[in-house]
C-alpha atoms as a PDB file:
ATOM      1  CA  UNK A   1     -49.084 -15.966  31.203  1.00  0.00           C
ATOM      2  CA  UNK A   2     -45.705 -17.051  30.135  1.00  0.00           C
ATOM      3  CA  UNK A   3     -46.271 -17.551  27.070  1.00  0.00           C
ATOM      4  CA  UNK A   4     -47.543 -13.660  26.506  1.00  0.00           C
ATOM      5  CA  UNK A   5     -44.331 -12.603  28.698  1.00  0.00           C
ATOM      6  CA  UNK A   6     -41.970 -14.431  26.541  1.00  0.00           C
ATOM      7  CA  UNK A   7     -43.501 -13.204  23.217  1.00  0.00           C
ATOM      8  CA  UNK A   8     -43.758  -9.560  24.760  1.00  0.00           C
ATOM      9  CA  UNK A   9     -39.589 -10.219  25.311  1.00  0.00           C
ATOM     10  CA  UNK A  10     -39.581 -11.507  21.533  1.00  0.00           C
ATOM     11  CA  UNK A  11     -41.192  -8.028  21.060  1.00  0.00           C
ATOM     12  CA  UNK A  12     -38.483  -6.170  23.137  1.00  0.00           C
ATOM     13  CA  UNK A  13     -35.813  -7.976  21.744  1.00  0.00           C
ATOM     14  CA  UNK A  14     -36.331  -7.536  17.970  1.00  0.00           C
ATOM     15  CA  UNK A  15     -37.187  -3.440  18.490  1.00  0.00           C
ATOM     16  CA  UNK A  16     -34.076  -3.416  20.734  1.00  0.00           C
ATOM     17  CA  UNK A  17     -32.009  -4.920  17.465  1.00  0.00           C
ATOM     18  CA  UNK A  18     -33.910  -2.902  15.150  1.00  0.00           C
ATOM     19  CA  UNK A  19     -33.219   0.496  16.982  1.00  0.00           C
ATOM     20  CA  UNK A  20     -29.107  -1.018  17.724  1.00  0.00           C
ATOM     21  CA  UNK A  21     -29.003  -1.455  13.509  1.00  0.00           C
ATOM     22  CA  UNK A  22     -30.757   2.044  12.991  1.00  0.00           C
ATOM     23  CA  UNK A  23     -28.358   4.092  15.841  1.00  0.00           C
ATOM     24  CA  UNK A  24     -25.515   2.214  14.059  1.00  0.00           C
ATOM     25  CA  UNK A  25     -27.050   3.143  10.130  1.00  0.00           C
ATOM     26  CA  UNK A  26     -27.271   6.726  11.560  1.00  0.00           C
ATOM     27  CA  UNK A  27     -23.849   6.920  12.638  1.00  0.00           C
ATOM     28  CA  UNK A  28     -22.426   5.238   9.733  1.00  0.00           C
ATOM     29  CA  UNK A  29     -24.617   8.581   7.583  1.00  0.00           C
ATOM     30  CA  UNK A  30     -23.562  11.361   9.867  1.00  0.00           C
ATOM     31  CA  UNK A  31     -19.710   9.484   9.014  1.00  0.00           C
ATOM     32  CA  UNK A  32     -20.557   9.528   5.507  1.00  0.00           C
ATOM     33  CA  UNK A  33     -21.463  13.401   5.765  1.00  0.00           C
ATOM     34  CA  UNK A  34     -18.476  14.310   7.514  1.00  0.00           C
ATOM     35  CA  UNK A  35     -16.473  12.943   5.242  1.00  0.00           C
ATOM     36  CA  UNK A  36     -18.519  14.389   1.925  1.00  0.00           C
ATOM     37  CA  UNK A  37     -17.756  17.940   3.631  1.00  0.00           C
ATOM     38  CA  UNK A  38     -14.814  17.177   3.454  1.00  0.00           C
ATOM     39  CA  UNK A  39     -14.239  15.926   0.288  1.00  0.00           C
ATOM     40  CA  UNK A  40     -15.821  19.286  -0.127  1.00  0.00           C
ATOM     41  CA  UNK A  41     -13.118  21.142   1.038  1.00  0.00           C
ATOM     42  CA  UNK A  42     -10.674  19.710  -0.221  1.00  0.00           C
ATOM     43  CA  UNK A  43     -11.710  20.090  -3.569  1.00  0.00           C
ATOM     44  CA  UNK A  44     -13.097  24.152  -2.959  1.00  0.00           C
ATOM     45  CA  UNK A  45      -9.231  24.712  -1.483  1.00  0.00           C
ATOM     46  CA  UNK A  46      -8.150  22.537  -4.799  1.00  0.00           C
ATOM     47  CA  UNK A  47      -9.662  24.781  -6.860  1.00  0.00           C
ATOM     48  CA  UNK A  48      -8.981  27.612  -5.227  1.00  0.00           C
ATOM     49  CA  UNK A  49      -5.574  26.808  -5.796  1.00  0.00           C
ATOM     50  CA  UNK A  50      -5.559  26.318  -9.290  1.00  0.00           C
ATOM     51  CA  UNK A  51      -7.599  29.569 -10.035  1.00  0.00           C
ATOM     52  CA  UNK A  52      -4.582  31.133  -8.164  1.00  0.00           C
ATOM     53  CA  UNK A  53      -1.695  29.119 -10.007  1.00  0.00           C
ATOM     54  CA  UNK A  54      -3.617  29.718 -13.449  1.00  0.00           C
ATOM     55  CA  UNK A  55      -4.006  33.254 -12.769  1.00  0.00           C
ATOM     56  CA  UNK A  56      -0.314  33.918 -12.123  1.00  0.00           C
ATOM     57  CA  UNK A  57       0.707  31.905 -15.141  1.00  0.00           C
ATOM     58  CA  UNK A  58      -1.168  34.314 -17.218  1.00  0.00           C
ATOM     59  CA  UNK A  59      -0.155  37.480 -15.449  1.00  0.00           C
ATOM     60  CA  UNK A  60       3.595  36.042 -16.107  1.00  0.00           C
ATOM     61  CA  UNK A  61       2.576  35.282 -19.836  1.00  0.00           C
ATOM     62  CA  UNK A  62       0.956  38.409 -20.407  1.00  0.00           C
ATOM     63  CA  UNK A  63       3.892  40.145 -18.682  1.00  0.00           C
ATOM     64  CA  UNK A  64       6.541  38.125 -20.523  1.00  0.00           C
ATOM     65  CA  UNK A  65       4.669  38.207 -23.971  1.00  0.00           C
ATOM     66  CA  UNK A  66       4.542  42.359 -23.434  1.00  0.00           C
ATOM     67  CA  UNK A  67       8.183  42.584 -22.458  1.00  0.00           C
ATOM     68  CA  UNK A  68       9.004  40.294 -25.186  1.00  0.00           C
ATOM     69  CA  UNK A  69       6.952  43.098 -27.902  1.00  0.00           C
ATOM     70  CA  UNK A  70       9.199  45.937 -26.032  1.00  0.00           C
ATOM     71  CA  UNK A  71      11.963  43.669 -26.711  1.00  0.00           C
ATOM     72  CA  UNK A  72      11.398  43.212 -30.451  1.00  0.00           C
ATOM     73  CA  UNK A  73      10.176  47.025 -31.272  1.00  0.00           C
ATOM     74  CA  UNK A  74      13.851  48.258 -29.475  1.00  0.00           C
ATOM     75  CA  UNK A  75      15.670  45.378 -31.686  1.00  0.00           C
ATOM     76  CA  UNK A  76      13.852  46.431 -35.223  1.00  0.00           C
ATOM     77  CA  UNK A  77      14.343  50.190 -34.097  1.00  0.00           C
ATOM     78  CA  UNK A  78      17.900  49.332 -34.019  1.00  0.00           C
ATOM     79  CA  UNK A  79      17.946  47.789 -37.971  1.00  0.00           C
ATOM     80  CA  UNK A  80      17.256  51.219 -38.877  1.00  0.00           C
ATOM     81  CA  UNK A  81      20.007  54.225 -39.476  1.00  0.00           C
ATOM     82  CA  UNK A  82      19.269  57.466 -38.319  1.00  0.00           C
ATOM     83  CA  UNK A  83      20.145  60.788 -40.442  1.00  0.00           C
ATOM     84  CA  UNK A  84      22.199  61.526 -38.209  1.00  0.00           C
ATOM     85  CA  UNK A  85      24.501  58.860 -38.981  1.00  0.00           C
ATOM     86  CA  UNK A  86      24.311  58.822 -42.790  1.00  0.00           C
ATOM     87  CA  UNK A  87      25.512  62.454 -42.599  1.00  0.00           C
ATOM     88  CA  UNK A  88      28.665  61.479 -40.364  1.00  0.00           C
ATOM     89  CA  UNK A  89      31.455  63.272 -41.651  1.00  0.00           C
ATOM     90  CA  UNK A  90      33.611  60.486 -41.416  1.00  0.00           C
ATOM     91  CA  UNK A  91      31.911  58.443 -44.018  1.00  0.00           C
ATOM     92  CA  UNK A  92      32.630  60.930 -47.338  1.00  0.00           C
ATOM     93  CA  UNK A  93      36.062  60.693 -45.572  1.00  0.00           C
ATOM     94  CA  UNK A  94      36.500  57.262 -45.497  1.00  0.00           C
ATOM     95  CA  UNK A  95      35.789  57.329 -49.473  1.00  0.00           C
ATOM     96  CA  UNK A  96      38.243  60.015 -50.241  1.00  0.00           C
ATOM     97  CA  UNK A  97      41.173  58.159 -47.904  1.00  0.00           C
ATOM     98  CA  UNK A  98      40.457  55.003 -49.766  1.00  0.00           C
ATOM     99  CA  UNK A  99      40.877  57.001 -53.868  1.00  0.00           C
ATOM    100  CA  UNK A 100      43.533  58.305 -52.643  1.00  0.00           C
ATOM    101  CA  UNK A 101      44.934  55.142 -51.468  1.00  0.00           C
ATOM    102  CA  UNK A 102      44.382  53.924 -54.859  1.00  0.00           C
ATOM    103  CA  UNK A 103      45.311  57.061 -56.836  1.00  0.00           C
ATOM    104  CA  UNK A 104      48.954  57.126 -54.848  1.00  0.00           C
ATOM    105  CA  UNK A 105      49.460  53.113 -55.013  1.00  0.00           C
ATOM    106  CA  UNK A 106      49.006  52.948 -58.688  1.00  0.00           C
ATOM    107  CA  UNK A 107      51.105  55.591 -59.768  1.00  0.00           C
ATOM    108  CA  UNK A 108      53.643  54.689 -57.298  1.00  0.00           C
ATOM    109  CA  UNK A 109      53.825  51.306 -58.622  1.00  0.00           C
ATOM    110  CA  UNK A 110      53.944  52.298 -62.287  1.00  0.00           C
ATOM    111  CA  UNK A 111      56.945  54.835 -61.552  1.00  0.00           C
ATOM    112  CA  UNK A 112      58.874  51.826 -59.699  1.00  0.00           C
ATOM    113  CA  UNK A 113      58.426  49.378 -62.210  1.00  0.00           C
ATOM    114  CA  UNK A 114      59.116  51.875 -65.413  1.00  0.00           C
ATOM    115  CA  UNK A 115      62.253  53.302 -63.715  1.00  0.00           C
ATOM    116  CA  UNK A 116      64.432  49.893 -64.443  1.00  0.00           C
ATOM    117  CA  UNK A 117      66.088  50.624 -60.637  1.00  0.00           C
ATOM    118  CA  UNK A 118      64.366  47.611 -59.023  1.00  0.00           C
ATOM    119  CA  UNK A 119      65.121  43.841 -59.449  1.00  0.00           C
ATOM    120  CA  UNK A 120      62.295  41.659 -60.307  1.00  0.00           C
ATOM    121  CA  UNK A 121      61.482  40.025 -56.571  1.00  0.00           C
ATOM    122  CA  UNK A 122      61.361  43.314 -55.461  1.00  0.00           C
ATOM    123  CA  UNK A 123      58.503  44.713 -57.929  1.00  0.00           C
ATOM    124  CA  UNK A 124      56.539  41.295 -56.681  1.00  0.00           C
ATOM    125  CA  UNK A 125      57.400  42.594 -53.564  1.00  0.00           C
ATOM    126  CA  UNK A 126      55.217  46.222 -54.291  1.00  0.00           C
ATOM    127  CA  UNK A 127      53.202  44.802 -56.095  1.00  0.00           C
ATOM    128  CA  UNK A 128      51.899  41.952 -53.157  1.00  0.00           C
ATOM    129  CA  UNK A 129      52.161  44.988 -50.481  1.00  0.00           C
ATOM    130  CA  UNK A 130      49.943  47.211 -52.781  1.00  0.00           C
ATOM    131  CA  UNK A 131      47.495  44.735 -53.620  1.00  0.00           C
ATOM    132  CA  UNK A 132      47.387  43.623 -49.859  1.00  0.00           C
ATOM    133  CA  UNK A 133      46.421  47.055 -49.197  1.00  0.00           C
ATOM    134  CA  UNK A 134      43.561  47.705 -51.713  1.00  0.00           C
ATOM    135  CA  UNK A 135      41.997  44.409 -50.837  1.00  0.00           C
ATOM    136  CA  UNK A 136      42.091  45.454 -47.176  1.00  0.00           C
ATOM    137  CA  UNK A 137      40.403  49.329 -47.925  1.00  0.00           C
ATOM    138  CA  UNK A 138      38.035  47.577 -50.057  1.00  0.00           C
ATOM    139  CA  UNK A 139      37.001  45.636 -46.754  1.00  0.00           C
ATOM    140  CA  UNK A 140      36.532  48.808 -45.079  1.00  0.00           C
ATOM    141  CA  UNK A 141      34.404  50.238 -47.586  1.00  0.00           C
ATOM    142  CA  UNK A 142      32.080  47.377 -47.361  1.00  0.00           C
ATOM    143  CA  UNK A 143      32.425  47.597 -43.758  1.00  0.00           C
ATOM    144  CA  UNK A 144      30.939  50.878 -43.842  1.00  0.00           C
ATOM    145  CA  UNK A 145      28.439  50.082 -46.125  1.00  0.00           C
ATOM    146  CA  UNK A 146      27.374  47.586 -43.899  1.00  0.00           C
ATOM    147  CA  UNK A 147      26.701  50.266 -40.905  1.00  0.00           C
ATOM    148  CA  UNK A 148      25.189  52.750 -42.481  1.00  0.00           C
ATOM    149  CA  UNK A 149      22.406  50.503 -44.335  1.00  0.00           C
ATOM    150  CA  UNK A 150      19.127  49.864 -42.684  1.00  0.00           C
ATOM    151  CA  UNK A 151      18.288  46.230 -42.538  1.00  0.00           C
ATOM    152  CA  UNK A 152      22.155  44.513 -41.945  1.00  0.00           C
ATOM    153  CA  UNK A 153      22.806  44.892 -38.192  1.00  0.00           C
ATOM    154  CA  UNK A 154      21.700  46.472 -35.044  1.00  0.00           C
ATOM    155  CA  UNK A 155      23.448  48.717 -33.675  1.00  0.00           C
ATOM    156  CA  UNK A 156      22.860  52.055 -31.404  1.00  0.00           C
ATOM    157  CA  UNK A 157      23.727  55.209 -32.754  1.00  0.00           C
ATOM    158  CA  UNK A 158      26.498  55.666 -31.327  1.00  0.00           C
ATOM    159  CA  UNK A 159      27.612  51.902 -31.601  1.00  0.00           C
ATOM    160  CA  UNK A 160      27.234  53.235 -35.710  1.00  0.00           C
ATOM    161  CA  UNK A 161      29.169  56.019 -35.051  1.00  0.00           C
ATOM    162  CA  UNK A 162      31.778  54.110 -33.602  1.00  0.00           C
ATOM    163  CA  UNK A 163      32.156  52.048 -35.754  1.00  0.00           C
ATOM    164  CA  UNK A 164      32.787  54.665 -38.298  1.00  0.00           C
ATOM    165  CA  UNK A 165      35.170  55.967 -36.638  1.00  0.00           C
ATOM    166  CA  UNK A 166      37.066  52.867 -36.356  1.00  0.00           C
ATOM    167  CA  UNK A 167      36.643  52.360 -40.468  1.00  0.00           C
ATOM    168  CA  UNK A 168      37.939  56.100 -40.389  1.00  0.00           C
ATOM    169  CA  UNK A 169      41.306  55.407 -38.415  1.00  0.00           C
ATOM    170  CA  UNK A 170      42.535  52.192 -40.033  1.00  0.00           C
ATOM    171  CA  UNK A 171      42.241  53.234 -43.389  1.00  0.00           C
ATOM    172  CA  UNK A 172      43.860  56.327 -42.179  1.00  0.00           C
ATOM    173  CA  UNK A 173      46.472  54.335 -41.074  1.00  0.00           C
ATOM    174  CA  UNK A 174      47.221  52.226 -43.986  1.00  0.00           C
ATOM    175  CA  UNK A 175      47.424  54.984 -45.984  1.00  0.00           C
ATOM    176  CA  UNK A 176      49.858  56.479 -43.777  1.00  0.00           C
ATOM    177  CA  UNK A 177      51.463  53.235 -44.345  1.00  0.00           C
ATOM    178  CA  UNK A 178      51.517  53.441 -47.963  1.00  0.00           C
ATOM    179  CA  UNK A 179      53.034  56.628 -47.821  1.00  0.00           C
ATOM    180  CA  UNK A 180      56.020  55.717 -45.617  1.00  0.00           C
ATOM    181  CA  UNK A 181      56.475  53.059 -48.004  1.00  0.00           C
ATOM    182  CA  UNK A 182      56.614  54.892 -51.108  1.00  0.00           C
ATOM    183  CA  UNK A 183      58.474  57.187 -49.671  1.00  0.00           C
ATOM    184  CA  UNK A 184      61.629  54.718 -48.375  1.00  0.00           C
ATOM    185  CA  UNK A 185      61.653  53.073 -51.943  1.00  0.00           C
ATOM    186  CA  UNK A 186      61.618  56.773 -53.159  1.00  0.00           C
ATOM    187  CA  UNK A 187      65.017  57.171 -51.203  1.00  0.00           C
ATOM    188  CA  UNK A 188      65.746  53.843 -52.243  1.00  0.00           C
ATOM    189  CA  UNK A 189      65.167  54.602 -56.090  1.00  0.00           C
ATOM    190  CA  UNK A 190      67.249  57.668 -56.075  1.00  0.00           C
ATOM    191  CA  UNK A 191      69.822  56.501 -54.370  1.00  0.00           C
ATOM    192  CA  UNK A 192      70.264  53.350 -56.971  1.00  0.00           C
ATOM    193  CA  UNK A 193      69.733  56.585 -59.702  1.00  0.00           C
ATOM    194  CA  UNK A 194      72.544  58.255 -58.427  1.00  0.00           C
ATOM    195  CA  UNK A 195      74.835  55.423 -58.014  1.00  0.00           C
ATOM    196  CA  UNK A 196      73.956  54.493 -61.576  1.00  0.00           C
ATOM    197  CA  UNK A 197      74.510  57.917 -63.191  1.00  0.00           C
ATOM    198  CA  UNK A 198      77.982  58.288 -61.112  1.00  0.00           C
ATOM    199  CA  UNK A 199      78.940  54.777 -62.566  1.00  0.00           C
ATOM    200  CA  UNK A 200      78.232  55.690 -65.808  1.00  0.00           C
ATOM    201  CA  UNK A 201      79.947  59.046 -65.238  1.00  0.00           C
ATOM    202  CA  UNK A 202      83.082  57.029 -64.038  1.00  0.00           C
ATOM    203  CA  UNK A 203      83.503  54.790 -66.717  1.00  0.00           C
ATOM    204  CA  UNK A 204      83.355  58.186 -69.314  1.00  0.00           C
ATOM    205  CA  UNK A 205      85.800  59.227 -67.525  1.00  0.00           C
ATOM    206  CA  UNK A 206      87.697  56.326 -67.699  1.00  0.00           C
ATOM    207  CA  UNK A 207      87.063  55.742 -70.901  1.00  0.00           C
ATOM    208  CA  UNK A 208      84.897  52.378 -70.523  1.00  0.00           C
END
């Protein structure tokens, strides 16, 4: 009788461990579950976030890359000259100031240095102030040239036109210059002609 109640305790014993190491297997699963959901989560919100962050990198590029095509059309739009501005007035004046400028520094120069009335340093004078002058005008033609070609800069129309009209006053000022300066060694000139003829008159009369 002992003997069958001690084996019957074997019995009891060894179910009781094997049902302690099955509760603690289950446990250890439904652990292993909770965590894989999880781990789940995680990486669905992971994702989710990088399907955001990816999607709002290409709206930006797409945004950027359009923006950046405005961009460029408004830039080559502003290579080319309108007909508008080719037509400005102020460019067939800008050629005529600058001939004339020429015309009246050339034949200025040849009447000063013919007439005998002027030293030598002063001629070099002229001639350095006249040649200062032609190189400048020929800057503003090429200036203008510049503006009204299609393909050198970009510019507005009215930056164009501007500019023009900036061409257009200093060459209208340096040949206002050139014409106050022909004009005081004009004076000059005659003056020295008149002092010479009444020298020459005195010493006739003098009999020199």
């Amino acid at each position: 009788m002992k003997k069958h109640i001690m084996i019957l305790w074997a019995i009891l014993f060894s179910f009781s461990g094997q049902v302690v190491a099955q509760s603690t297997e289950i446990q250890q699963l439904l652990l292993n579950v909770e965590k894989l959901a999880q781990l789940k989560k995680i990486l669905s919100n992971m994702k989710k976030g990088y399907e955001i962050v990816s999607t709002g990198y290409n709206t930006i590029k797409d945004i950027s890359k359009g923006n950046f095509d405005i961009h460029q059309d408004f830039l080559d739009g502003l290579i080319q000259v309108s007909p508008t501005v080719k037509k400005y007035k102020r460019i067939a004046e800008i050629i005529a100031y600058q001939t004339q400028l020429v015309k009246e520094y050339k034949s200025a120069f040849r009447r000063f240095d013919a007439s005998n009335l002027f030293n030598t340093n002063e001629i070099r004078y002229m001639d350095n102030v006249y040649t200062n002058l032609f190189n400048k005008s020929l800057q503003n033609l090429e200036e203008v040239t510049m503006v009204i070609t299609a393909g050198k800069l970009r510019m507005s129309d009215d930056e164009r036109i501007n500019a023009i009209d900036r061409i257009y006053n200093d060459l209208a000022d340096k040949l206002v210059f050139l014409r106050i300066f022909n004009k005081e060694n004009n004076v000059l000139a005659v003056q020295r002609g008149r002092e010479m003829v009444d020298t020459k008159v005195s010493k006739k009369l003098n009999g020199l």
